[in-house]
Protein backbone atom coordinates (compact mmCIF):
# COMPACT_ATOMS: atom_id res chain seq x y z
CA UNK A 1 0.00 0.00 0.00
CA UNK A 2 2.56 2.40 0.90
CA UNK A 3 4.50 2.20 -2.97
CA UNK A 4 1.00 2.59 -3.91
CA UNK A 5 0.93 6.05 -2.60
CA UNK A 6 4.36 6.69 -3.05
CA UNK A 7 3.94 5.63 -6.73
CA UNK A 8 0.79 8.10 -6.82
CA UNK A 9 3.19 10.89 -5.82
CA UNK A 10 5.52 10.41 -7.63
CA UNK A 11 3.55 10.80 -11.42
CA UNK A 12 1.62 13.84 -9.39
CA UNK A 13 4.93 15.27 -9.48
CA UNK A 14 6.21 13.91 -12.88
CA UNK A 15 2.69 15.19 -14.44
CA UNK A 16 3.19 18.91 -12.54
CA UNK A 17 6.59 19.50 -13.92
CA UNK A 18 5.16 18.32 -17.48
CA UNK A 19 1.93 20.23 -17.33
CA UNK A 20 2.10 22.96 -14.99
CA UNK A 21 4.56 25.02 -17.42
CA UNK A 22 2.02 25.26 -20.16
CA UNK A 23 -0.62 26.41 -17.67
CA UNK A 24 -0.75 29.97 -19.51
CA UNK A 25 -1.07 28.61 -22.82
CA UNK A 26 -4.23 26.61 -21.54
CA UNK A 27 -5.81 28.89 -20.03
CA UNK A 28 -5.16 31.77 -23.14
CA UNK A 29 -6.56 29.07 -25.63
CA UNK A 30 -9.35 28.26 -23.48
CA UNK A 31 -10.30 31.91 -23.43
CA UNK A 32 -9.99 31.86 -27.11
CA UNK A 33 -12.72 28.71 -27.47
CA UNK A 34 -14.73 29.59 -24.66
CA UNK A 35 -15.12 33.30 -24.45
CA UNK A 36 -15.74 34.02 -20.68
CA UNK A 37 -12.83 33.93 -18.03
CA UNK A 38 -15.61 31.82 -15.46
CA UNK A 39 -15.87 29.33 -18.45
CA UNK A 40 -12.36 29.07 -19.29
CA UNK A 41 -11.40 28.71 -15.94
CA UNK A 42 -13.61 25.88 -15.36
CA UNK A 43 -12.59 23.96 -18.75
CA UNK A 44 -9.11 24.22 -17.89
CA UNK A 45 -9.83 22.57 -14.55
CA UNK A 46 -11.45 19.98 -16.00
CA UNK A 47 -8.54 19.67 -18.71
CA UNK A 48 -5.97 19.19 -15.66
CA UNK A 49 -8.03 16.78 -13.78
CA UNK A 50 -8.54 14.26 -17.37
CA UNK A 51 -5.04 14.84 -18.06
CA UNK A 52 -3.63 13.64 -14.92
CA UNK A 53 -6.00 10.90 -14.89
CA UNK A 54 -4.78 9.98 -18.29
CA UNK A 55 -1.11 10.73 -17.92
CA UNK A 56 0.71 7.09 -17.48
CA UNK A 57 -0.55 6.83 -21.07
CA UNK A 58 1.08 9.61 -22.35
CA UNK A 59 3.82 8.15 -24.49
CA UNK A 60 6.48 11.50 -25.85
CA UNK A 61 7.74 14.47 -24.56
CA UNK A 62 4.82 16.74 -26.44
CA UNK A 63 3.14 17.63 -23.81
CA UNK A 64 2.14 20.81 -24.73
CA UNK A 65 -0.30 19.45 -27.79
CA UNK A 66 -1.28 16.49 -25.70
CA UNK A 67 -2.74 19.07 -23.37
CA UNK A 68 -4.40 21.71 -25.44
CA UNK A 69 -5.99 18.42 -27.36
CA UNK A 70 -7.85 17.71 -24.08
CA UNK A 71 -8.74 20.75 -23.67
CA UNK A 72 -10.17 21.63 -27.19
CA UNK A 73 -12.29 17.99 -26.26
CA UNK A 74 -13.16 19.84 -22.93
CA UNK A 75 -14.46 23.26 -24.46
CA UNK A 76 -16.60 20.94 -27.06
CA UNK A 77 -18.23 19.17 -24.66
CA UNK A 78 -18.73 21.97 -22.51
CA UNK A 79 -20.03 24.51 -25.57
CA UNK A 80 -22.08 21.19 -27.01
CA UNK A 81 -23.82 21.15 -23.34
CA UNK A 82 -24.48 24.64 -23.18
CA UNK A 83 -26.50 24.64 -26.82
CA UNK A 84 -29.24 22.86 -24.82
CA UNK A 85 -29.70 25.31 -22.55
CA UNK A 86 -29.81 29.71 -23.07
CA UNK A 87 -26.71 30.71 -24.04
CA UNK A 88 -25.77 34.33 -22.73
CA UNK A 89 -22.61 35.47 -24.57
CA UNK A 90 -21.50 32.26 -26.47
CA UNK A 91 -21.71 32.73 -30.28
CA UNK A 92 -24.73 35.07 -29.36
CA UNK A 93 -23.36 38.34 -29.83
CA UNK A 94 -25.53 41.71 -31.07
CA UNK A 95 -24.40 43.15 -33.78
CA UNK A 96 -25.20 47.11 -33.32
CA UNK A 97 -24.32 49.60 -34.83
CA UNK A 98 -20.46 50.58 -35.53
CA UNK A 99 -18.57 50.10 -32.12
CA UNK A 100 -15.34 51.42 -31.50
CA UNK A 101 -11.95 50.32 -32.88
CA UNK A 102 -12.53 46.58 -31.92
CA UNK A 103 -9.59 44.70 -30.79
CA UNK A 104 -7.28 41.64 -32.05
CA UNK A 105 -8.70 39.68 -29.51
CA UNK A 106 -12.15 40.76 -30.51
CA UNK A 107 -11.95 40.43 -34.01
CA UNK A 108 -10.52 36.70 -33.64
CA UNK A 109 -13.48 36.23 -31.28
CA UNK A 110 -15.72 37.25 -34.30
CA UNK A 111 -13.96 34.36 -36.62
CA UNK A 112 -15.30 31.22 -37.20
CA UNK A 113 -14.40 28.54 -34.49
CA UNK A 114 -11.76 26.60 -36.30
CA UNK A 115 -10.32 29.53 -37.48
CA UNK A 116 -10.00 30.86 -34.44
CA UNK A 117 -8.68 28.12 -32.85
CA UNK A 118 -5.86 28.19 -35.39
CA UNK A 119 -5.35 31.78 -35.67
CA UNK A 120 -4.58 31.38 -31.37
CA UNK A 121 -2.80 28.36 -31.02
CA UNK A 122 -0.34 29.95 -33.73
CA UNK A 123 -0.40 33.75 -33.10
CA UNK A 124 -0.99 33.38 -29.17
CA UNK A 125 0.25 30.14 -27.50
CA UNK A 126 3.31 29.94 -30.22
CA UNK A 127 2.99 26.47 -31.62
CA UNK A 128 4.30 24.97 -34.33
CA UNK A 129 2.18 23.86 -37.59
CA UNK A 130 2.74 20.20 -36.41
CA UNK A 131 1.66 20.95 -33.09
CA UNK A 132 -1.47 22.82 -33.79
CA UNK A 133 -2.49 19.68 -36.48
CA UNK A 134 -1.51 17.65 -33.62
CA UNK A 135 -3.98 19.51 -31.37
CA UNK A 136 -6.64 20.02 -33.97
CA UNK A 137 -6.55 16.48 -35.65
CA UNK A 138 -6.49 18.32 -38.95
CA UNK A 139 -3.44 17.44 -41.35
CA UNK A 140 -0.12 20.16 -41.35
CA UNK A 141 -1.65 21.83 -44.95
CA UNK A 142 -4.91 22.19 -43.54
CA UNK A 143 -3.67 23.54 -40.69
CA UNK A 144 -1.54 26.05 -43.14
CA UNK A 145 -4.64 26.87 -45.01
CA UNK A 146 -6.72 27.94 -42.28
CA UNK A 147 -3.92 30.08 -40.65
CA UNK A 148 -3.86 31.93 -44.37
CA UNK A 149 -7.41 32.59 -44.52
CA UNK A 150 -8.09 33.79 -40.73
CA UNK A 151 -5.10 36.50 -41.10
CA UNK A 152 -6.88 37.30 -44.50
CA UNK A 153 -9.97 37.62 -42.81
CA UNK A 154 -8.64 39.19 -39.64
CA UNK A 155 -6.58 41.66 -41.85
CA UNK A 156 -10.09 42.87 -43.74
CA UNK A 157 -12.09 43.39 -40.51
CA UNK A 158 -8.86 45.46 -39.51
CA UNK A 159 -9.56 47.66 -42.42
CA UNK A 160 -13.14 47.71 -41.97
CA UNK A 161 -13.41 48.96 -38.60
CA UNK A 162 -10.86 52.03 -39.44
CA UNK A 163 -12.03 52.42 -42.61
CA UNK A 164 -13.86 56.26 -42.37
CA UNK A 165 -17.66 56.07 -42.66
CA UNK A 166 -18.69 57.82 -45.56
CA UNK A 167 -21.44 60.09 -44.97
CA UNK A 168 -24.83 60.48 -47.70
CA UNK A 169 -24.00 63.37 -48.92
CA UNK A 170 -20.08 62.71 -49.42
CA UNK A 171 -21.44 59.51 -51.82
CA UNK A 172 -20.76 60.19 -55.27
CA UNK A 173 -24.21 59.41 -56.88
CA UNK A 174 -24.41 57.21 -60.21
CA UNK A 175 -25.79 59.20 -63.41
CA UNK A 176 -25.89 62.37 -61.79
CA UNK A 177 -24.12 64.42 -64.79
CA UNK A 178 -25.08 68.67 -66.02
């Protein structure tokens, strides 16, 4: 009973000096996917409990994907539960108006999940292509693709929101001529 216990402690502390480092990057990610700080701090709780549950399996040194796959699984489960019920600010946003200049972090909100997902595991957390395919299940060139079209798309909304709106009367009309 006693290695038991002693074995216990000892991949407790083997999985905290593998997972505790890329705490940040789970909970920046989880932000990303889940959109409130109350809901990404719960879904990275959960993440840390499944992973050390799961972590004599773990077979590498990536630990870093490993993680923010469980996660990603997490937030799924946890958005997929909350369709069922009234959803307050997930994917529900009002559109009114023009608001003020919006932020990065805003506009990647606005994106399309997986493109999102991409945009921050690459522009915010820092991981490699193979990594984020590794943590997406998508292949490397998919990966690639969607990371070109969410900076295209994040690079247009840019110049939306400080593009000058044009008032009626500065409108140049069409077959107005003599």
């Amino acid at each position: 009973m006693m290695r038991s216990a002693e074995a216990g402690n000892k991949t407790a502390q083997q999985f905290r000096d593998a997972a505790l480092p890329w705490l940040d990057d789970a909970y920046a990610f989880a932000q990303v996917l889940m959109r409130t700080e109350a809901d990404a701090e719960q879904a990275v709780q959960e993440c840390y409990q499944r992973a050390l549950r799961l972590f004599d399996g773990l077979r590498g040194p990536a630990v870093r994907p490993w993680l923010l796959a469980i996660l990603k699984t997490v937030c799924q489960e946890r958005l997929g539960e909350a369709l069922g019920r009234p959803m307050d600010d997930v994917g529900n946003k009002e559109k009114s108006g023009r608001r003020a200049m919006p932020t990065i972090r805003q506009l990647v909100d606005d994106l399309p999940a997986p493109l999102g997902e991409v945009i921050a595991l690459r522009e915010v957390i820092d991981l490699t292509y193979k990594e984020i395919a590794e943590v997406t299940g998508a292949p490397v060139t998919t990966v690639m693709s969607q990371i070109a079209e969410a900076r295209g798309l994040l690079r247009a909304a840019r110049r939306a929101a400080q593009a000058p709106q044009a008032s009626p009367a500065a409108r140049p009309t069409c077959g107005a001529s003599n």
